[in-house]
Protein backbone atom coordinates (compact mmCIF):
# COMPACT_ATOMS: atom_id res chain seq x y z
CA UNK A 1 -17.93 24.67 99.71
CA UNK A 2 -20.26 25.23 102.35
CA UNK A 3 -21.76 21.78 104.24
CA UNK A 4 -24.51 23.00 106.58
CA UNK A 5 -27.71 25.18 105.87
CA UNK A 6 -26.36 27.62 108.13
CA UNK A 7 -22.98 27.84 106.20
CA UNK A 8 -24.77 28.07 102.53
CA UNK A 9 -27.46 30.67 104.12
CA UNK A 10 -24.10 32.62 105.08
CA UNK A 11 -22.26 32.15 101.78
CA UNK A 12 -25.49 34.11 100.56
CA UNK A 13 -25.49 36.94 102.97
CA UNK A 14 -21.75 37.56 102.45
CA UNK A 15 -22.44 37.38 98.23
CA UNK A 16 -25.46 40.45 98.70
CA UNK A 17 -23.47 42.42 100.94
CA UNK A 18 -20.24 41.85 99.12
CA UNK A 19 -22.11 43.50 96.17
CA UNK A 20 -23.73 46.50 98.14
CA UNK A 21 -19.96 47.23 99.86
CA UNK A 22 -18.29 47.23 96.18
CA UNK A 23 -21.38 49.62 95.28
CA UNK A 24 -20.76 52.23 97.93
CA UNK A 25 -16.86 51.59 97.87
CA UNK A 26 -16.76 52.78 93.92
CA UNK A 27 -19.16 55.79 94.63
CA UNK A 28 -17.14 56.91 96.99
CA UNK A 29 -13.94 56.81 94.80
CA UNK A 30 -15.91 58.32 91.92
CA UNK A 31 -17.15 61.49 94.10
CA UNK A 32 -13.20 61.40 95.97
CA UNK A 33 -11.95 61.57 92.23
CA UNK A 34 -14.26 64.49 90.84
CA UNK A 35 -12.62 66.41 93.57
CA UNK A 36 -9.25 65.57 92.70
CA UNK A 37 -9.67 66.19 89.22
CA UNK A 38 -11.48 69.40 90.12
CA UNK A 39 -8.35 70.26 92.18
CA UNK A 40 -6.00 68.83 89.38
CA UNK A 41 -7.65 71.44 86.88
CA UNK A 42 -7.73 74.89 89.16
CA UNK A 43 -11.52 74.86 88.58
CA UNK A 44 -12.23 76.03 92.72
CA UNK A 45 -15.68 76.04 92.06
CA UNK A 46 -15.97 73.12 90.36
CA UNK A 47 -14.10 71.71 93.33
CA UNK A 48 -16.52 72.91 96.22
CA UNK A 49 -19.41 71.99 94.48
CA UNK A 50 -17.53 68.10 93.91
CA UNK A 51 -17.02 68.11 97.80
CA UNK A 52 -20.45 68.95 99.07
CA UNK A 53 -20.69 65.56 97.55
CA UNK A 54 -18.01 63.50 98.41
CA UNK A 55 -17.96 64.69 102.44
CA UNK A 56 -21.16 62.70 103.03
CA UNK A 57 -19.86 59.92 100.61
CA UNK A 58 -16.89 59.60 102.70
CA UNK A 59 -18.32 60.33 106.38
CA UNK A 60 -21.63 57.91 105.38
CA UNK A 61 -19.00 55.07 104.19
CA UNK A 62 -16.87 55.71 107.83
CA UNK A 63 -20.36 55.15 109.90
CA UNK A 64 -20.90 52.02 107.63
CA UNK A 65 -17.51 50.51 107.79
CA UNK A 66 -16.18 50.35 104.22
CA UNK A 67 -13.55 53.34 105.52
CA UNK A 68 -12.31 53.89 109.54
CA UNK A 69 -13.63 56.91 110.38
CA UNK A 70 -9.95 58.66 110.61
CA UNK A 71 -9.60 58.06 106.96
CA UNK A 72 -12.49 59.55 105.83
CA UNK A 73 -12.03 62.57 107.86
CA UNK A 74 -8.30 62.47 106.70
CA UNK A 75 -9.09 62.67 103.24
CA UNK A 76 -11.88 65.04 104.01
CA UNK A 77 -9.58 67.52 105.90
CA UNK A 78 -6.64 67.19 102.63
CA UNK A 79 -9.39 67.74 100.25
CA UNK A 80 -10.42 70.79 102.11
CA UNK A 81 -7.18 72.28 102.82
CA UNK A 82 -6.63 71.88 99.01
CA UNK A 83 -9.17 73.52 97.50
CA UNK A 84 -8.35 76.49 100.10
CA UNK A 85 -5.51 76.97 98.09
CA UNK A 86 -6.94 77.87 95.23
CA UNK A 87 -8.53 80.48 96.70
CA UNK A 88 -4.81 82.19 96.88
């Protein structure tokens, strides 16, 4: 438990942001999964319209820190090269 001020202010701060990371962490599953599923189901449109979503999700969540910014533009560049093929 915390002893000073200081430490209980900072128990606080870590509690709210804890809450707003696990907020933008899940969104950015969700919109990550609509793609996959999108993907999963052949449905190419489906799928483009999912990542015009998810590609800011991602890249927004790299420039806050919840993902490095290599992952994000990892997962961006797999997603994309995916739903390229099922344009063949």
């Amino acid at each position: 438990m915390a002893n000073t001020a200081s430490a209980r202010k900072a128990a606080r701060k870590i509690a709210r942001r804890t809450e707003i990371n696990k907020a933008r962490r899940s969104r950015v599953r969700g919109a990550v999964r609509k793609v996959e599923e999108a993907i999963a189901a052949g449905d190419r449109n489906k799928a483009l319209e999912a990542m015009t979503e998810a590609e800011p999700q991602l890249m927004r969540a790299a420039r806050r820190g919840q993902v490095h910014h290599n992952t994000a533009s990892r997962k961006v560049s797999r997603l994309t090269k995916q739903i390229a093929k099922l344009a063949t």
